[in-house]
N, C-alpha and C. Protein backbone atom coordinates (compact mmCIF):
# COMPACT_ATOMS: atom_id res chain seq x y z
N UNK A 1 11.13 6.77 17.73
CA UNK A 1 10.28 5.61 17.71
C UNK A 1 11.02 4.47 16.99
N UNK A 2 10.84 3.51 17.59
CA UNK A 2 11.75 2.04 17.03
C UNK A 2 10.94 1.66 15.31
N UNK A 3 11.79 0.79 14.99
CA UNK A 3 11.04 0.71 13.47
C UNK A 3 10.87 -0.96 13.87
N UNK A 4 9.44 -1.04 13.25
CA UNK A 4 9.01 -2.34 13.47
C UNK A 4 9.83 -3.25 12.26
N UNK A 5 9.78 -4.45 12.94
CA UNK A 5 10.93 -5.31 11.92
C UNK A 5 9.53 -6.43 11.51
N UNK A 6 9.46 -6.23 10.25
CA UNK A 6 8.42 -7.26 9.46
C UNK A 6 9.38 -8.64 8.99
N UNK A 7 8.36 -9.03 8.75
CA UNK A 7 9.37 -10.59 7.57
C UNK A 7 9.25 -10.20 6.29
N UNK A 8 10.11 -10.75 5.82
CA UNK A 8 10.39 -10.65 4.30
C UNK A 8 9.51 -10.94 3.66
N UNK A 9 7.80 -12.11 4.08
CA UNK A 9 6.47 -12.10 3.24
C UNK A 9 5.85 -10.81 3.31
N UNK A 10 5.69 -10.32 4.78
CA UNK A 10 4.92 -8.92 5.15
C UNK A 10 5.45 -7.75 4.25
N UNK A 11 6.92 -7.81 4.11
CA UNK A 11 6.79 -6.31 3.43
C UNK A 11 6.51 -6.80 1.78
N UNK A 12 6.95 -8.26 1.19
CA UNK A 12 6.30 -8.47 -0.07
C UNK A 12 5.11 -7.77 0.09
N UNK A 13 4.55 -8.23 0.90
CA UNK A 13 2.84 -7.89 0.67
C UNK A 13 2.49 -6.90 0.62
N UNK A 14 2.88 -5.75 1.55
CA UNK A 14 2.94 -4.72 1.49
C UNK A 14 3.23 -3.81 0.19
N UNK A 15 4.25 -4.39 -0.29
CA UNK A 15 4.88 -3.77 -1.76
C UNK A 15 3.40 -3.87 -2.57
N UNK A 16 3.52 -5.17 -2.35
CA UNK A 16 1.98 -5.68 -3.17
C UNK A 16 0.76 -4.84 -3.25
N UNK A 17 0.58 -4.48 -2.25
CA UNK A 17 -0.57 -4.01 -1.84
C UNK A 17 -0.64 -2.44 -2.38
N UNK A 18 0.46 -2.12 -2.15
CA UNK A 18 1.01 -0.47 -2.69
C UNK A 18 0.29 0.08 -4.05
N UNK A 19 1.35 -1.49 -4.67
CA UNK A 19 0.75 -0.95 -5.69
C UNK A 19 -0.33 -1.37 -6.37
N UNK A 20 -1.04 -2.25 -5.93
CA UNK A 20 -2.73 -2.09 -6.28
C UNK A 20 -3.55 -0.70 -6.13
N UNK A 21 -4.26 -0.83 -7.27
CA UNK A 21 -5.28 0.67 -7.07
C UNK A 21 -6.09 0.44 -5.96
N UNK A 22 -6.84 -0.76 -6.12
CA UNK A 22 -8.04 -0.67 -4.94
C UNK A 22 -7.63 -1.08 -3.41
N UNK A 23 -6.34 -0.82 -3.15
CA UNK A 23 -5.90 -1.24 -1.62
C UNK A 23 -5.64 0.52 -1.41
N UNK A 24 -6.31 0.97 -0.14
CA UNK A 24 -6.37 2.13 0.37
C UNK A 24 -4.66 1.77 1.51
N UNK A 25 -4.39 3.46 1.62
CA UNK A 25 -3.24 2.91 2.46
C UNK A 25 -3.89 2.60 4.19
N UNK A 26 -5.19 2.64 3.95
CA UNK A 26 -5.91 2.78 5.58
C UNK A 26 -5.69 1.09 5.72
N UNK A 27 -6.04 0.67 4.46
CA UNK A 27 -5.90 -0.67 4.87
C UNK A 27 -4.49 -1.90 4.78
N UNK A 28 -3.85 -1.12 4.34
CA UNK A 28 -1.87 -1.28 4.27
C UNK A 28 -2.02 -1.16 5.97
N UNK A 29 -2.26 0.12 7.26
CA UNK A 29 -2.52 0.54 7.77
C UNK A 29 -2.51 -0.31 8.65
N UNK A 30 -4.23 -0.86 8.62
CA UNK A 30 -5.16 -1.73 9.75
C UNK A 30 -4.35 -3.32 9.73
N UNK A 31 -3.82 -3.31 8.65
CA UNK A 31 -3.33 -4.84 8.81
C UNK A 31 -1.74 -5.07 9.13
N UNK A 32 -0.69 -3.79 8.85
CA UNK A 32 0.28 -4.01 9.17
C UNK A 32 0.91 -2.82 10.43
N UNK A 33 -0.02 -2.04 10.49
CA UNK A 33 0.15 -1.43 11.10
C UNK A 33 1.48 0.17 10.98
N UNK A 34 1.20 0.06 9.36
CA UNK A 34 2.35 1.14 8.83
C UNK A 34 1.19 2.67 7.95
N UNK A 35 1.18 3.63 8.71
CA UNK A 35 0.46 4.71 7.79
C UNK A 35 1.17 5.29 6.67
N UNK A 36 0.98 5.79 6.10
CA UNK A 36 1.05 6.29 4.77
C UNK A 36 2.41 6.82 4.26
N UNK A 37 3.13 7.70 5.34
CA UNK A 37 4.40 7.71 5.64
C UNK A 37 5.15 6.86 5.47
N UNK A 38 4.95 5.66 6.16
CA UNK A 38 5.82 4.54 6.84
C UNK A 38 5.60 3.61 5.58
N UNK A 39 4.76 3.41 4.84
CA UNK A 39 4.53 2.41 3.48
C UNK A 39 5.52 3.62 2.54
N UNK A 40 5.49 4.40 2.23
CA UNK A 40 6.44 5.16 1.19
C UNK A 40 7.65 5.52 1.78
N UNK A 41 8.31 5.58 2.89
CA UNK A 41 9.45 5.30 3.18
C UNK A 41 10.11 3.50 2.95
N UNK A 42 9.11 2.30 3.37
CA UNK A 42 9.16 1.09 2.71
C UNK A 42 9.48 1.40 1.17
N UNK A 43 9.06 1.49 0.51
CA UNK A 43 9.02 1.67 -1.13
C UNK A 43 10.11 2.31 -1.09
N UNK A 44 10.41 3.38 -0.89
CA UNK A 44 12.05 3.64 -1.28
C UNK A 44 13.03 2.85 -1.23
N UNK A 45 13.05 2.42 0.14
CA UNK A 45 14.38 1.29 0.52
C UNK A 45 14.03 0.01 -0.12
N UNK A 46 12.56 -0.73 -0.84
CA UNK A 46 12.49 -1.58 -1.85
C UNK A 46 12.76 -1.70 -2.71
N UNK A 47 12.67 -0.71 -3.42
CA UNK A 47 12.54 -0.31 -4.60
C UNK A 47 13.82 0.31 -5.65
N UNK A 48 13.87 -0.09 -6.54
CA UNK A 48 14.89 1.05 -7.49
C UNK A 48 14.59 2.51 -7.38
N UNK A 49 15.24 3.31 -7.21
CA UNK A 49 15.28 4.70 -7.53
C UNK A 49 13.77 5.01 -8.71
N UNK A 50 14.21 4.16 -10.07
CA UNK A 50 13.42 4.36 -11.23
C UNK A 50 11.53 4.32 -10.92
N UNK A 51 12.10 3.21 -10.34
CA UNK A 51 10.58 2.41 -9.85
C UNK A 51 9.87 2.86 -8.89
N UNK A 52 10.37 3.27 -7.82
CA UNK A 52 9.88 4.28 -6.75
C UNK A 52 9.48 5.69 -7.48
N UNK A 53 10.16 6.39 -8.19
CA UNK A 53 9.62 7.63 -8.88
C UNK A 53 8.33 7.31 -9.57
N UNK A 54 8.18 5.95 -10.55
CA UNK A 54 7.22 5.74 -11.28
C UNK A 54 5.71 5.35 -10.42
N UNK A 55 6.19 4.76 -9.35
CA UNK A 55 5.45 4.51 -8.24
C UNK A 55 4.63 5.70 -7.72
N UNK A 56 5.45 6.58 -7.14
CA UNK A 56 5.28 7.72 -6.85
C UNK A 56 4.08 8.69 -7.08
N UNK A 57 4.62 8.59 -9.07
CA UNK A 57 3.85 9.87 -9.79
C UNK A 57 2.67 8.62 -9.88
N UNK A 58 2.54 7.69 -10.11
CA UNK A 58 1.32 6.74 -10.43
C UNK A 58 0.49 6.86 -9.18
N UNK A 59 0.99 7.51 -7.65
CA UNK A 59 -0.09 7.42 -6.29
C UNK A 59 -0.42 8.82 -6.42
N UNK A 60 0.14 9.71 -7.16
CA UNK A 60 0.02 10.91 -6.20
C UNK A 60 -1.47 11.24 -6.96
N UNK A 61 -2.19 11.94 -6.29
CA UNK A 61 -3.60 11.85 -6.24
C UNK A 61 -4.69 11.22 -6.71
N UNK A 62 -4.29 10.03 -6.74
CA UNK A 62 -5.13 8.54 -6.74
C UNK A 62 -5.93 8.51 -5.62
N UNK A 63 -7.55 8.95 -5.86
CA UNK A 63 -8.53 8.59 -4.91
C UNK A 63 -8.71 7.51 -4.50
N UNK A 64 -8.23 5.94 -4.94
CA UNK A 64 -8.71 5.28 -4.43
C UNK A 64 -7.83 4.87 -3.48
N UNK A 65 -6.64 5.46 -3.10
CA UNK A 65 -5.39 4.70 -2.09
C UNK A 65 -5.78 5.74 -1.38
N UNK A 66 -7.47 6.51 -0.90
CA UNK A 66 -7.51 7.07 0.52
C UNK A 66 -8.54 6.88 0.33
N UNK A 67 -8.81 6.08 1.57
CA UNK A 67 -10.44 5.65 1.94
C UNK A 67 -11.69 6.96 1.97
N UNK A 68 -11.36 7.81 2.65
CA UNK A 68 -11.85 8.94 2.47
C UNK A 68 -12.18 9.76 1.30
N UNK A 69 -11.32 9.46 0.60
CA UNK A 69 -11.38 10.19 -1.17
C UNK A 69 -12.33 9.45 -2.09
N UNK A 70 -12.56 8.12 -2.14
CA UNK A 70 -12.80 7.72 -2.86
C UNK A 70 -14.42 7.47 -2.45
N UNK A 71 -14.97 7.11 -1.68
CA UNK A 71 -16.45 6.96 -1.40
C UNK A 71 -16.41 5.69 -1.71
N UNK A 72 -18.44 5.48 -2.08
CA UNK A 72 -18.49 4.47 -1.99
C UNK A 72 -18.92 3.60 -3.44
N UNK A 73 -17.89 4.26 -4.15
CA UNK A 73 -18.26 3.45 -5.49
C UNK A 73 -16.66 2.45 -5.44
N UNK A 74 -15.73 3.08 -4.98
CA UNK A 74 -15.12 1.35 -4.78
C UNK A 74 -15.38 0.33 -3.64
N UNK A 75 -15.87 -0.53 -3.85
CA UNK A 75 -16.09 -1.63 -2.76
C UNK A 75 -14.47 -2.07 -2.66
N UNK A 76 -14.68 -2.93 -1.11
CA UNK A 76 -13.35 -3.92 -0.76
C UNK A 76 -13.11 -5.03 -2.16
N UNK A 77 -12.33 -5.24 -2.70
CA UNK A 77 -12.08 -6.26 -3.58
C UNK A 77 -11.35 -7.39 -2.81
N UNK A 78 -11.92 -8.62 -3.15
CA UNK A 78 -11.26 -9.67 -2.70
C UNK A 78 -10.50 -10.72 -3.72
N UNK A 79 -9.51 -10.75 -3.60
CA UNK A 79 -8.27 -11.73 -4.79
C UNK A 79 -9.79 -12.97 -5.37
N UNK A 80 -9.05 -13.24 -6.37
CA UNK A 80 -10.04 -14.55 -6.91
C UNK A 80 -8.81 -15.78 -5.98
N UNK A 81 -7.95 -15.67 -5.81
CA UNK A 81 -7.01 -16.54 -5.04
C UNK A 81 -7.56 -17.02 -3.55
N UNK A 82 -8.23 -16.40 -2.69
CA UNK A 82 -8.32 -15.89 -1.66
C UNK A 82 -9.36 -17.10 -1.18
N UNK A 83 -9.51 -17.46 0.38
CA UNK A 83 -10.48 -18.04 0.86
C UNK A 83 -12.21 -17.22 0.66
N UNK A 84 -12.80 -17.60 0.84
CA UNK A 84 -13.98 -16.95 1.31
C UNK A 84 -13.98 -16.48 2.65
């Protein structure tokens, strides 16, 4: 399978998004079109060695980066930056 070629804002954002708690990877996902796999293979090749490990142990069974895990006590959060 070909690897989709993003711009240099998209995978910022992406990084971005990673590592927020309340961004599920469903929704990394729906908007860029990379599953869960494909965002932590991103993070490696972004990332320092150091920072990717710290990354890493900081996702690994974090309910709220799977939509499914977490229910419905986290709502969508929207940036205070952000349009309405």
């Amino acid at each position: 399978m070909a690897e989709r070629v993003l711009s240099e804002a998209s995978v910022s954002r992406i990084v971005e998004m990673a590592w927020e708690d309340r961004t599920a990877f469903e929704a990394i996902e729906a908007q860029f079109g990379l599953n869960e796999s494909a965002v932590v293979a991103l993070m490696r090749r972004q990332m320092k060695p150091s920072s990717f490990r710290m990354w890493r142990k900081r996702m690994a069974g974090r309910r709220t980066k799977h939509a499914l895990l977490r229910g419905a006590v986290v709502l969508r959060h929207r940036a205070s930056h952000s349009r309405a």
